[in-house]
Protein backbone atom coordinates (compact mmCIF):
# COMPACT_ATOMS: atom_id res chain seq x y z
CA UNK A 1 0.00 0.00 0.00
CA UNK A 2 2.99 2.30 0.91
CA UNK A 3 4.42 2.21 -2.88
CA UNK A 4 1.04 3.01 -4.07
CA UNK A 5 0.56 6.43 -1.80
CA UNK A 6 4.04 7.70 -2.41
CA UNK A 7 3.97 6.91 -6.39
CA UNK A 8 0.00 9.04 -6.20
CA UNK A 9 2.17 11.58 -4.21
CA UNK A 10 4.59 11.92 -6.30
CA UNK A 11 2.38 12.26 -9.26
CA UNK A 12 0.07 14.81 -7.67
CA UNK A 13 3.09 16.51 -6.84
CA UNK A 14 4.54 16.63 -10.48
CA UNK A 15 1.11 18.09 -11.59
CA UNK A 16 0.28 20.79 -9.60
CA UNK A 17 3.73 22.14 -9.31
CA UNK A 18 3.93 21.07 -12.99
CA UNK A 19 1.33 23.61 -13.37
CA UNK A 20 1.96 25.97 -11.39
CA UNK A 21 5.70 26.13 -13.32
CA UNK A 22 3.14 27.17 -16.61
CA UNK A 23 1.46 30.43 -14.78
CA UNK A 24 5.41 31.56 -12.83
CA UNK A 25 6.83 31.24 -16.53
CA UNK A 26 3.93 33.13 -18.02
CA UNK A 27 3.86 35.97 -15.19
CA UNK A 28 7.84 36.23 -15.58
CA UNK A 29 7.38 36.47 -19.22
CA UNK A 30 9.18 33.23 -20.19
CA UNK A 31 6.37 31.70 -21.94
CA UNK A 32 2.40 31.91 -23.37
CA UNK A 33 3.43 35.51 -24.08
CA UNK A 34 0.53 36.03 -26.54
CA UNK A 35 -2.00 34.36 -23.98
CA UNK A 36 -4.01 36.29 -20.96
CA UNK A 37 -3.09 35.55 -18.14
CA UNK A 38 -6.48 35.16 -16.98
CA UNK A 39 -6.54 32.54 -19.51
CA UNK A 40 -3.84 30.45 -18.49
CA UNK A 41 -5.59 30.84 -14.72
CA UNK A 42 -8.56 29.31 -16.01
CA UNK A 43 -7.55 26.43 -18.28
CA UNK A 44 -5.45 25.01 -15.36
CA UNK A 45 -7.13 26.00 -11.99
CA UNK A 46 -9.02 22.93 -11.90
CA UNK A 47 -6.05 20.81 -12.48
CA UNK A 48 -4.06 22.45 -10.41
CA UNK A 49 -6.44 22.43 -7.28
CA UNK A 50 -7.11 18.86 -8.31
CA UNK A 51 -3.05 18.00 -7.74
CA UNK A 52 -2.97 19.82 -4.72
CA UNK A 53 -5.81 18.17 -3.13
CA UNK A 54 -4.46 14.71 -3.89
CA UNK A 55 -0.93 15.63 -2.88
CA UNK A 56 -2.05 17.00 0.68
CA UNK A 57 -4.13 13.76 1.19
CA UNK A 58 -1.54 11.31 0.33
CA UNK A 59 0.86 13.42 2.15
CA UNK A 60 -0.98 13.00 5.59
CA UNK A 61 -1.27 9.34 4.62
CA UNK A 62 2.39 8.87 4.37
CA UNK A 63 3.09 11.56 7.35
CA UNK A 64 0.78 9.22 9.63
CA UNK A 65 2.57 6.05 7.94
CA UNK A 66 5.68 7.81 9.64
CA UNK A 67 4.92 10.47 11.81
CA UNK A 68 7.17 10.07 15.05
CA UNK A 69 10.21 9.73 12.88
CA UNK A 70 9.38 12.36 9.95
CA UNK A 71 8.56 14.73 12.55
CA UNK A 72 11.91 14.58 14.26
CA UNK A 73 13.48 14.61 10.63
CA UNK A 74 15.00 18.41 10.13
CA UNK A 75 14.68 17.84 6.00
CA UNK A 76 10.96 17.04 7.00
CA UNK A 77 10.75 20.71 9.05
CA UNK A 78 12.06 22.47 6.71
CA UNK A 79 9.74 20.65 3.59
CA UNK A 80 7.16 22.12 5.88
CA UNK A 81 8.50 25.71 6.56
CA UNK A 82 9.20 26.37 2.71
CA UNK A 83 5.58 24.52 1.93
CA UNK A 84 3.93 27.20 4.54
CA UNK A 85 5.84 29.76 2.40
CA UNK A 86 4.71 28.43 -1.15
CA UNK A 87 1.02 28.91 0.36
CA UNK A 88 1.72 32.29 1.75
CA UNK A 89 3.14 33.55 -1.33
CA UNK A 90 0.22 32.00 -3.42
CA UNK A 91 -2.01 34.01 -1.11
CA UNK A 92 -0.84 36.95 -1.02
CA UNK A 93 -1.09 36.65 -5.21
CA UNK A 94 -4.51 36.07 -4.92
CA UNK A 95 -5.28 38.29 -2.11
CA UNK A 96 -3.10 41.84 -4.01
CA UNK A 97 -2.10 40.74 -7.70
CA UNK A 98 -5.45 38.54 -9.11
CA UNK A 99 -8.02 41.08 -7.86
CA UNK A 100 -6.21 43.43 -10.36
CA UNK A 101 -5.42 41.27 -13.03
CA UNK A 102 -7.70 43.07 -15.37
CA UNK A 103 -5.61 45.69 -15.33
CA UNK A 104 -2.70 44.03 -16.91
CA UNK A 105 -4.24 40.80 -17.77
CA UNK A 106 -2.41 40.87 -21.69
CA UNK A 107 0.72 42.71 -21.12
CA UNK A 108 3.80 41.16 -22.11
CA UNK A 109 5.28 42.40 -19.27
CA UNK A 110 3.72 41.60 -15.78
CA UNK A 111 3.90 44.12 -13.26
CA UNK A 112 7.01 43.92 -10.82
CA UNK A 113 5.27 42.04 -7.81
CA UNK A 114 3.72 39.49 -9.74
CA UNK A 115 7.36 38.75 -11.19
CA UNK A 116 8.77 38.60 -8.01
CA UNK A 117 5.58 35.82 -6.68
CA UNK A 118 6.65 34.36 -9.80
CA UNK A 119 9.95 34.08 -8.78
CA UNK A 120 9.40 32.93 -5.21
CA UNK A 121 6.75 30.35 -6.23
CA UNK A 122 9.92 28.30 -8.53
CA UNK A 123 12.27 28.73 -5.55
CA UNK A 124 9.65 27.66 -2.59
CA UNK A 125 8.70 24.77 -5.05
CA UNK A 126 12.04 23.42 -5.85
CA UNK A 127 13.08 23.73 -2.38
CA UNK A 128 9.73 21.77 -0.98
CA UNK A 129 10.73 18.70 -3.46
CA UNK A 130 14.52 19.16 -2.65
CA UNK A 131 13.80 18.52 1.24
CA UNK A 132 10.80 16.16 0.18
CA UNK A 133 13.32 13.87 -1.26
CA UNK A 134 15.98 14.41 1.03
CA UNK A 135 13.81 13.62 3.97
CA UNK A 136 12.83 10.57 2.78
CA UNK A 137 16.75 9.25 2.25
CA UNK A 138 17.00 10.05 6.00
CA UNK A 139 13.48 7.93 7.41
């Protein structure tokens, strides 16, 4: 059962951050220049929320598999301080940035805070999945 959580993990991992990768390159102007970003928002939300659901469930499941020594596991503390971080920074792009998005929905040059959440979002990401699979060489 263990090998079939941690492989759904893994692939609801891969998704959503997958995704999320699309709308950071697209608000730092790396990519789907010529599309909205409203646009981009909307095709993968559902995905996206849909990865993120199933990586949160399987990740209790394999926290509760584990728990006393994950817990005590430093890679595993700091997997959660940078994933507290991703969500913070997604929120406060929702909360300032997406309210406005209107306003320079088509431009092929975001405004300066939404590069910047862009830029945090591939950091916090690749750091969650660098302690992610560190942790688990240490359990």
């Amino acid at each position: 059962m263990f090998p079939l959580v941690e492989g759904s993990h893994i692939m609801a991992l891969s998704l959503s951050v997958g995704i999320v990768l699309l709308l950071d390159l697209r608000l730092l102007g790396l990519a789907f220049r010529t599309q909205p970003v409203s646009r981009i928002m909307r095709v993968i939300s559902p995905w996206m929320l849909t990865g993120f659901a199933v990586m949160v469930a399987t990740g209790l499941v394999l926290f509760s598999a584990q728990a006393d020594k994950a817990y005590h596991n430093t890679f595993f503390r700091l997997k959660m301080l940078t994933l507290v971080c991703a969500a913070l920074n997604a929120l406060y792009y929702q909360v300032t940035l997406f309210p406005h998005m209107g306003e320079w929905d088509e431009a092929p040059v975001v405004p300066y805070r939404a590069r910047v959440v862009a830029v945090l979002s591939l950091l916090l990401w690749f750091a969650v999945i660098a302690f992610g699979r560190t942790m688990a060489y240490e359990l």
